[in-house]
Protein backbone atom coordinates (compact mmCIF):
# COMPACT_ATOMS: atom_id res chain seq x y z
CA UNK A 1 0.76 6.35 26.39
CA UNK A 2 -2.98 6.70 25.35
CA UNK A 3 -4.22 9.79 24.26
CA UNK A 4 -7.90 10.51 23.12
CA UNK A 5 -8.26 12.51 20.09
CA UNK A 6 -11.47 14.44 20.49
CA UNK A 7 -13.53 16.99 18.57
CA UNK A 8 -14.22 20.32 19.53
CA UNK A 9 -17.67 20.43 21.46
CA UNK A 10 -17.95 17.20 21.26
CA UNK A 11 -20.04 15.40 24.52
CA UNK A 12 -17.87 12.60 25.69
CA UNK A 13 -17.18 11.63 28.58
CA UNK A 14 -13.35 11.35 29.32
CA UNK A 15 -11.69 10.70 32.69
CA UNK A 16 -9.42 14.28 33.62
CA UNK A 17 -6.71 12.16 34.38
CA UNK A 18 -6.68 10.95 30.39
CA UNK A 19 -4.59 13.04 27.86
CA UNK A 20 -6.97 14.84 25.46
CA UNK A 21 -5.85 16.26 22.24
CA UNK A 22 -7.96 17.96 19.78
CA UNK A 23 -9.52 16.31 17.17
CA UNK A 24 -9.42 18.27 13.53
CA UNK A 25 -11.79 17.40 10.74
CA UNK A 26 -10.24 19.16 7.41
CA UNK A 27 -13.08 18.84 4.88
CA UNK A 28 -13.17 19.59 1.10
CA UNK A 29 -15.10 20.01 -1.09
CA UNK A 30 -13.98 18.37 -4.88
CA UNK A 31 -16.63 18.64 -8.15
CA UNK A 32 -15.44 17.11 -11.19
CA UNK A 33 -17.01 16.72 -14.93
CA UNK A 34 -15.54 13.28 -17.10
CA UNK A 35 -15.75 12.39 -20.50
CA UNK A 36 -16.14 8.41 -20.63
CA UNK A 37 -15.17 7.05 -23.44
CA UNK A 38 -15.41 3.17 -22.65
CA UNK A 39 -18.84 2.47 -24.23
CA UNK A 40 -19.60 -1.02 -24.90
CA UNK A 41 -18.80 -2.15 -28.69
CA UNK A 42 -21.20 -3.85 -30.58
CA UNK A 43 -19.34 -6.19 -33.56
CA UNK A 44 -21.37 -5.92 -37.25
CA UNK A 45 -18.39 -7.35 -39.42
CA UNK A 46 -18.06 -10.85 -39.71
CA UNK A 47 -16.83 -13.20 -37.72
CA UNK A 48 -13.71 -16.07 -38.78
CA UNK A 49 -14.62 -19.77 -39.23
CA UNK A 50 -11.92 -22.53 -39.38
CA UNK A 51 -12.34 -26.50 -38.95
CA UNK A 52 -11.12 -27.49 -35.20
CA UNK A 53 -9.57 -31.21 -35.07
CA UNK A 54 -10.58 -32.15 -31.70
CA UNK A 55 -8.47 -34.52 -30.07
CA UNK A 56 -9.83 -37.21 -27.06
CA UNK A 57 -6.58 -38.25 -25.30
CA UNK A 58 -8.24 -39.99 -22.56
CA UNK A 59 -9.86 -42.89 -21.78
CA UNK A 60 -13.51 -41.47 -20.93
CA UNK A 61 -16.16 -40.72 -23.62
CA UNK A 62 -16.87 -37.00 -24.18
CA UNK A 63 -19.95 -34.99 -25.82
CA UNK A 64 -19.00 -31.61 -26.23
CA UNK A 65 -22.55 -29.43 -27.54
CA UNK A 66 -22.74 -27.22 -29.38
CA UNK A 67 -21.24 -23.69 -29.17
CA UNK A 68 -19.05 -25.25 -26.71
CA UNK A 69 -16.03 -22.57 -25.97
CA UNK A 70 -12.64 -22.85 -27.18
CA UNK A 71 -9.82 -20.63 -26.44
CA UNK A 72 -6.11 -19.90 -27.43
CA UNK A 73 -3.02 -18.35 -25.57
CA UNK A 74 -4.45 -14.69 -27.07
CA UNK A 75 -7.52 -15.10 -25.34
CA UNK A 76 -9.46 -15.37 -28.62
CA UNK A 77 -12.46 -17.16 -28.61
CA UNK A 78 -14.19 -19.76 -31.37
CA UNK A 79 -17.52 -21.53 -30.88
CA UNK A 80 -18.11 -25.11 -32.06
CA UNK A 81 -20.49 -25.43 -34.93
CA UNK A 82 -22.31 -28.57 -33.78
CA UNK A 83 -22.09 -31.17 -31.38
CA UNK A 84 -19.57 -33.43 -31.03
CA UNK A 85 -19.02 -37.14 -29.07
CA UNK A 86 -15.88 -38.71 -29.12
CA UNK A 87 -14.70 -42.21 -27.85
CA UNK A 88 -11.27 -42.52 -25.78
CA UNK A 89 -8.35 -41.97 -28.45
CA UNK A 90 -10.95 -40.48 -31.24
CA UNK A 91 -10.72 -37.31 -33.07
CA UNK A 92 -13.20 -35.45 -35.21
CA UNK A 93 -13.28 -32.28 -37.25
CA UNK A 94 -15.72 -29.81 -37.38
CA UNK A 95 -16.03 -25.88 -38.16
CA UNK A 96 -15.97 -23.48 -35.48
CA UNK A 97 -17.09 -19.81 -35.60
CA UNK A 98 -15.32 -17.25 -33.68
CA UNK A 99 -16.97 -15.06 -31.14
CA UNK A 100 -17.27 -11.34 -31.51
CA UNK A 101 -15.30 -10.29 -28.40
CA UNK A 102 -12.32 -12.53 -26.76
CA UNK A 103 -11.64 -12.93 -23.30
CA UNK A 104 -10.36 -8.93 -22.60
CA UNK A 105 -13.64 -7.78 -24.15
CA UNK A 106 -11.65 -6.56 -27.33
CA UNK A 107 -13.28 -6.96 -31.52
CA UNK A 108 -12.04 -10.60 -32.98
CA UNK A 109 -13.56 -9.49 -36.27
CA UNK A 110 -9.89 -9.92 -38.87
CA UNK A 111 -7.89 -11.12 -35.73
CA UNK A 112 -9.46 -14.55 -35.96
CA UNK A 113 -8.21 -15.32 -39.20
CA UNK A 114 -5.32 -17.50 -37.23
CA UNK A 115 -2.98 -19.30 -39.09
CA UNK A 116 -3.51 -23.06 -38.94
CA UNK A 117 -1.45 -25.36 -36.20
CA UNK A 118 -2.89 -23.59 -33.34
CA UNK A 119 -3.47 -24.96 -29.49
CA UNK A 120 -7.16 -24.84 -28.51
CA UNK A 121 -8.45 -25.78 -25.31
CA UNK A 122 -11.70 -26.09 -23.40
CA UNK A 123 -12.41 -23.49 -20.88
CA UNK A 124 -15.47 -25.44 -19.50
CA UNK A 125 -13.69 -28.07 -18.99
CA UNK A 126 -11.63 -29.04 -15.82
CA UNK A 127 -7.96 -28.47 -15.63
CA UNK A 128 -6.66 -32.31 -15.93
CA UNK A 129 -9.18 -33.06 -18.88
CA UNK A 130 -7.80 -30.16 -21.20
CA UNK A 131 -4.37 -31.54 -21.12
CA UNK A 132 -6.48 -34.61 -22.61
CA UNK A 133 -9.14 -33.42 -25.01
CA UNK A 134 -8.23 -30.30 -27.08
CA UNK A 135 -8.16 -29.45 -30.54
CA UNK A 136 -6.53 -27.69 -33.06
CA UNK A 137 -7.04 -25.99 -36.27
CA UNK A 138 -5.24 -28.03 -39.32
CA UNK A 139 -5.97 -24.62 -41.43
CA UNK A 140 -6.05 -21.15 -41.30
CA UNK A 141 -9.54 -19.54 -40.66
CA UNK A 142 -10.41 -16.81 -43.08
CA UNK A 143 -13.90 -14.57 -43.07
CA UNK A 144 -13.36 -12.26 -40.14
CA UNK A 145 -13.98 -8.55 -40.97
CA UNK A 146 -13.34 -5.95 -38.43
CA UNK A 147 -16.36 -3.35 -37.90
CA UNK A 148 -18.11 -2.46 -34.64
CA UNK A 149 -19.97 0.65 -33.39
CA UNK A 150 -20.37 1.82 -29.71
CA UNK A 151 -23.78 1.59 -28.37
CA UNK A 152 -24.05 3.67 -24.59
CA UNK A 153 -25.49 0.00 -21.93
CA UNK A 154 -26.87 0.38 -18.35
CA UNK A 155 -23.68 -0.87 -17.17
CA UNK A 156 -21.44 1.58 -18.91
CA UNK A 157 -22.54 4.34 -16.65
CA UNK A 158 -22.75 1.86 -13.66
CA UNK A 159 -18.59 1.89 -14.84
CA UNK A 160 -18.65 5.59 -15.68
CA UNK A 161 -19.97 6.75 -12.32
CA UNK A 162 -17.64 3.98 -10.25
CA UNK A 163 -14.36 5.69 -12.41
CA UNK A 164 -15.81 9.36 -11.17
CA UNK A 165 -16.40 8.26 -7.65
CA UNK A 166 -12.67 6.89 -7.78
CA UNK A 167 -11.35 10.12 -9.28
CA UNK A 168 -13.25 12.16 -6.52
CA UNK A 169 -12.24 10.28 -3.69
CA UNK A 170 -8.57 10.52 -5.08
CA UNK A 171 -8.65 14.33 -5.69
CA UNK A 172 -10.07 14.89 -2.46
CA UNK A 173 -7.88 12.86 -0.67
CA UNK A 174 -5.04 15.08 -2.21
CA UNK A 175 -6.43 18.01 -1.50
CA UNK A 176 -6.73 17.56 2.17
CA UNK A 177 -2.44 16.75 2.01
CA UNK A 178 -2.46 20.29 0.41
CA UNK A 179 -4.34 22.25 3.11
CA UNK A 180 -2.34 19.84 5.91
CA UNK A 181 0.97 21.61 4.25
CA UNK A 182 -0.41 25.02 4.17
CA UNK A 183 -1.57 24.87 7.42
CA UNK A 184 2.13 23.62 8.83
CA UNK A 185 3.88 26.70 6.86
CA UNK A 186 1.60 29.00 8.24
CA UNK A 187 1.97 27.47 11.59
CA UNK A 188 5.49 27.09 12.70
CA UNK A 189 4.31 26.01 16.31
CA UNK A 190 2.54 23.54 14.92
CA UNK A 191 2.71 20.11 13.06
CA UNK A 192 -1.08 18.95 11.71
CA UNK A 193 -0.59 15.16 10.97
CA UNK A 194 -3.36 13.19 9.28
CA UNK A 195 -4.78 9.68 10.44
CA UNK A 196 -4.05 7.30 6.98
CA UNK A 197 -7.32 5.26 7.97
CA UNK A 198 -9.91 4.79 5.06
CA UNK A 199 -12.05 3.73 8.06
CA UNK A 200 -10.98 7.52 9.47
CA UNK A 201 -12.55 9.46 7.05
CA UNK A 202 -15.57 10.38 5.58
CA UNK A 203 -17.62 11.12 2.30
CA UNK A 204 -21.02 11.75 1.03
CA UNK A 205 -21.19 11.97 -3.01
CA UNK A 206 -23.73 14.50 -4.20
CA UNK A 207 -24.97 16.16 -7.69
CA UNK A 208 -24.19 12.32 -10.32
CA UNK A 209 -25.57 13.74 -13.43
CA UNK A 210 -25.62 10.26 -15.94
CA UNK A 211 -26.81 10.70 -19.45
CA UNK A 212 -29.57 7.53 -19.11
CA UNK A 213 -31.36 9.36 -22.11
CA UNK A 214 -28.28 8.02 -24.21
CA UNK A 215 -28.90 4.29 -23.48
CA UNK A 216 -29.00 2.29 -26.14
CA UNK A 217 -28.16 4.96 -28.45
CA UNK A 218 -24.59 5.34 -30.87
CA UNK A 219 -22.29 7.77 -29.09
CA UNK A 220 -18.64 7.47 -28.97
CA UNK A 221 -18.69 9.13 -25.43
CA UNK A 222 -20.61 10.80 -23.06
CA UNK A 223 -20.56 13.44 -20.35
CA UNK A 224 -20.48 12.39 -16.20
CA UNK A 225 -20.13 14.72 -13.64
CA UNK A 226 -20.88 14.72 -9.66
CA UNK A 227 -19.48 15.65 -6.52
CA UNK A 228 -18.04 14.55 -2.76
CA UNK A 229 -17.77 16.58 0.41
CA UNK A 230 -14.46 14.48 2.10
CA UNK A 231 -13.27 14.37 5.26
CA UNK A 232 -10.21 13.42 6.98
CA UNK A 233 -9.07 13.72 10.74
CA UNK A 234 -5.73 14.94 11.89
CA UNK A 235 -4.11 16.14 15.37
CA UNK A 236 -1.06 18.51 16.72
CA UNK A 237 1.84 16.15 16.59
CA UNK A 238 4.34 18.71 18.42
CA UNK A 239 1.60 18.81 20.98
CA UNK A 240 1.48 15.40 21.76
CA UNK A 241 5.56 14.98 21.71
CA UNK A 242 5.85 17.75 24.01
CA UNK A 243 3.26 16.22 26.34
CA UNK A 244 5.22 12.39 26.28
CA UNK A 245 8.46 14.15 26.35
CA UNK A 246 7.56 15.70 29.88
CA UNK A 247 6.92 12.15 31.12
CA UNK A 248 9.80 10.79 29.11
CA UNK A 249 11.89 12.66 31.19
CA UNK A 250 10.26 11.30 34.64
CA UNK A 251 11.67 7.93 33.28
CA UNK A 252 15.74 8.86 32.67
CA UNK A 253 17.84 6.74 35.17
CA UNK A 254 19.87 8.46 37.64
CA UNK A 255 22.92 9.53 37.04
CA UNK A 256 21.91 9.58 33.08
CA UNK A 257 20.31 12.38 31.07
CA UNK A 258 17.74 12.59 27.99
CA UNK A 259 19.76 13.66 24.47
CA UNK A 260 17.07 16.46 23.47
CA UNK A 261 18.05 15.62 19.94
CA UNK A 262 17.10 12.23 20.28
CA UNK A 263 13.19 13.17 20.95
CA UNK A 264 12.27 13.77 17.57
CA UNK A 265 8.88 13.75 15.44
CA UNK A 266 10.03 10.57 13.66
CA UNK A 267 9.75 9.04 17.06
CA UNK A 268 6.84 9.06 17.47
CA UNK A 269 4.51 5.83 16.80
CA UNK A 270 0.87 6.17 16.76
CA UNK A 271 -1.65 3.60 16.56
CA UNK A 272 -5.49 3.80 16.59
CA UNK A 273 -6.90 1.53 18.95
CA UNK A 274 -10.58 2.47 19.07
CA UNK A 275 -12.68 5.20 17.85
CA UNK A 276 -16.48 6.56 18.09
CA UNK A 277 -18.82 5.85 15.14
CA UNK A 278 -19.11 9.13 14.48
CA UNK A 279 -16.24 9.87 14.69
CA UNK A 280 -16.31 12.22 17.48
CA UNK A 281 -12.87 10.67 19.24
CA UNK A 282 -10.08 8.45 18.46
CA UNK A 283 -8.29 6.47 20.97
CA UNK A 284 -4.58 6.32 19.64
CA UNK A 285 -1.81 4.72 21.74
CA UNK A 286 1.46 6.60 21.00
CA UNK A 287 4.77 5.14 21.51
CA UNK A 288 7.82 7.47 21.93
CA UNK A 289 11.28 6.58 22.02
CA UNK A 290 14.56 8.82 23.73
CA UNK A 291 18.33 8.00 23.97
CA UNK A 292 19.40 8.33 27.50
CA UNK A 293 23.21 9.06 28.16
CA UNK A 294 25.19 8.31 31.31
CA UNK A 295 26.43 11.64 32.72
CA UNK A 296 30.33 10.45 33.58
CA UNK A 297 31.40 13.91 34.54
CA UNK A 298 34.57 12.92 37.32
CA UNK A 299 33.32 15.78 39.12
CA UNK A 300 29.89 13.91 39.96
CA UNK A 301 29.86 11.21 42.30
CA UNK A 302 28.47 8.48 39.34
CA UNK A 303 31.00 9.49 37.03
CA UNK A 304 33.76 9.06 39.83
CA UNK A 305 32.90 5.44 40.18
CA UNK A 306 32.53 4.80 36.94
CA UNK A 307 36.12 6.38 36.19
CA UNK A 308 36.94 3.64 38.99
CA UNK A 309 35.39 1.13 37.42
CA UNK A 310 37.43 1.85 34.01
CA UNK A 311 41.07 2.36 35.54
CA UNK A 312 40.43 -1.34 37.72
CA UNK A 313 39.17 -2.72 34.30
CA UNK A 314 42.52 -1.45 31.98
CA UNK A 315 45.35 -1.00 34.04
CA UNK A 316 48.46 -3.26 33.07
CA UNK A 317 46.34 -4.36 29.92
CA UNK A 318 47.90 -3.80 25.90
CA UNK A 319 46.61 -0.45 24.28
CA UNK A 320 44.26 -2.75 22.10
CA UNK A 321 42.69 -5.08 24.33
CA UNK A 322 42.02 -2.03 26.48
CA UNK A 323 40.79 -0.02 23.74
CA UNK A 324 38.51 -3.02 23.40
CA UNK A 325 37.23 -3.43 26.90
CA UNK A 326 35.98 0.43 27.60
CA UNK A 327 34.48 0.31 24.09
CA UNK A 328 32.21 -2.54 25.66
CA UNK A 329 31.43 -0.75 28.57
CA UNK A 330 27.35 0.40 27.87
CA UNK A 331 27.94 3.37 28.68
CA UNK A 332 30.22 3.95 26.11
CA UNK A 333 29.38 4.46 22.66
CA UNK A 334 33.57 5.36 21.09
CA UNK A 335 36.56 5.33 22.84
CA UNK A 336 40.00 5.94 22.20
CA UNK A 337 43.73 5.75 24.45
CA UNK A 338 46.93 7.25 23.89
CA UNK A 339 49.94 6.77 26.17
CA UNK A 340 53.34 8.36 26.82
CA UNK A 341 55.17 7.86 25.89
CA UNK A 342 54.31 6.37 22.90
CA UNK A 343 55.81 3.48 22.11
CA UNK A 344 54.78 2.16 25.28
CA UNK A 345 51.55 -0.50 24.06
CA UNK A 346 51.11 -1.32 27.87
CA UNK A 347 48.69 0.87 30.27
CA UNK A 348 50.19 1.16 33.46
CA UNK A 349 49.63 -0.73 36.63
CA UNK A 350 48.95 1.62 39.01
CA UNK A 351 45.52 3.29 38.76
CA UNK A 352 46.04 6.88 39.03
CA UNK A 353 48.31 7.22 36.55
CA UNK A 354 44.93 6.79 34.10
CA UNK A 355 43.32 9.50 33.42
CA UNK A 356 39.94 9.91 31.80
CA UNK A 357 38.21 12.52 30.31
CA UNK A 358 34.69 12.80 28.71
CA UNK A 359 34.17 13.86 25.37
CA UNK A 360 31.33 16.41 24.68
CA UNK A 361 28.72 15.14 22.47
CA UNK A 362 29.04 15.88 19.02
């Protein structure tokens, strides 16, 4: 079925013959102050050098310039000290310099003294021609010194206040769960169920504070703090079972009957199919599932015929194949037969001397 979720007061304009449930907003309300501590680090050690044998195992010409890249299976990074031009099959050595960050964004300084016999390839170049020209370092660098400070950049609090937004939009999220189960053990009659839709919600972030007068300076952290007003939408999920089980039952077969266990919450499949930009409605279409049973009381004029149906289908058959046929009946879901006396394994051949009986559901 399709059911319109719509707010309270809201001015839209709805067919009467279309379900309507009420549509709740639950807004909070989250402020939070960080401490970020990821400020950029600025290297003033010293940086490793080592000669780099580099190797031309094709059969193009290459000119690599200089401060061409070269990097290792750890990421770290060395510079070439001057240019270099290398026929098919040549090599040549020169010194490279390593960079003050690798790859992750992590101090070289000490780390780039590498011991020698190390892989280097060519970042800038494509993938085929570093399986041809590479190089490697016949000796261990030496020089690098480890020794950096942390100097606040622009893009630290561009970082800072994406991480707070994050933590904001997480916290609030969790605290609407929170007031969803409050409001369910307070309301027995009741179950509030959220819509899990990040296009379904709503947030407006308010009050950054970002410490720009620290740019540029030495600090090993700095304050961040802001807030978000957060909303999420959620309807009456007992309401809307009770309303599909009412038509549910409009669709049970005759001579069958609805298991009222079997229309459950878990049953229930919702999907949102359209909504308003503002979110003043939400079009769901909910799918909800029962387990009819055939009603085979012998008094009932269904339940005779099927009784006749069962005797014609068993008599004169062996215990087990019988067994076997009523358990295939669709109707049935377990079956069992005893005879007398009992070490008969044959049912007998005249119908009336079967008798069935219905089992209450367990």
């Amino acid at each position: 079925a399709n059911i319109f979720l719509v707010q309270s007061g809201a001015l839209v304009d709805i067919p009467d013959r279309v379900r309507t449930v009420e549509l709740r907003p639950i807004t909070v309300r989250v402020d939070r102050a960080i401490t970020f501590d990821q400020v950029s680090k600025e290297f003033i050690g010293t940086s490793a050098v080592t000669p780099m044998k580099i190797v031309n195992e094709s059969h193009e010409q290459f000119s690599l310039r200089k401060g061409s890249r070269l990097t290792n299976q750890a990421g770290m990074v060395f510079r070439l000290d001057e240019a270099v031009f290398l026929e098919p099959g040549e090599e040549a050595t020169v010194t490279a310099t390593a960079d003050p960050l690798d790859l992750y964004g992590e101090v070289i300084g000490e780390r780039g003294n590498v011991p020698a016999g190390l892989r280097w390839d060519f970042p800038g170049l494509a993938e085929s021609e570093r399986l041809l020209v590479y190089a490697t370092n016949p000796e261990a660098a030496s020089g690098g010194l480890t020794s950096f400070e942390t100097v606040l950049k622009a893009e630290d609090l561009q970082l800072a206040e994406k991480r707070l937004k994050q933590e904001l939009l997480a916290l609030a999220s969790q605290m609407v769960d929170e007031e969803i189960l409050l409001f369910n053990q307070e309301h027995k009659d009741q179950v509030l169920t959220r819509l899990y839709y990040d296009e379904l919600t709503a947030h407006a972030f308010s009050g950054f504070v970002l410490p720009t007068q620290f740019v540029g300076e030495k600090v090993a952290s700095v304050p961040v703090e802001g807030s978000v007003s957060f909303t999420a939408f959620g309807y009456d999920a007992e309401y809307i079972l009770t309303l599909l089980k009412e038509e549910l039952l409009t669709h049970v077969e005759a001579g069958k009957r609805l298991l009222p266990e079997s229309v459950r919450l878990d049953r229930l499949v919702v999907h949102v199919i359209d909504y308003a930009d503002d979110l003043s409605w939400i079009k769901l279409t909910v799918d909800l599932s029962g387990t009819e049973q055939a009603v085979l009381d012998p008094l009932t004029p269904m339940g005779a015929r099927f009784a006749k149906t069962v005797r014609e289908a068993v008599m004169g058959k062996h215990v087990e194949d019988a067994r076997r046929i009523v358990r295939n009946f669709p109707e049935v879901e377990q079956a069992d037969i005893s005879v007398w006396p009992p070490c008969s394994t044959i049912l007998p051949t005249i119908p009336y001397h079967i008798s069935i009986s219905v089992a209450p559901s367990p």
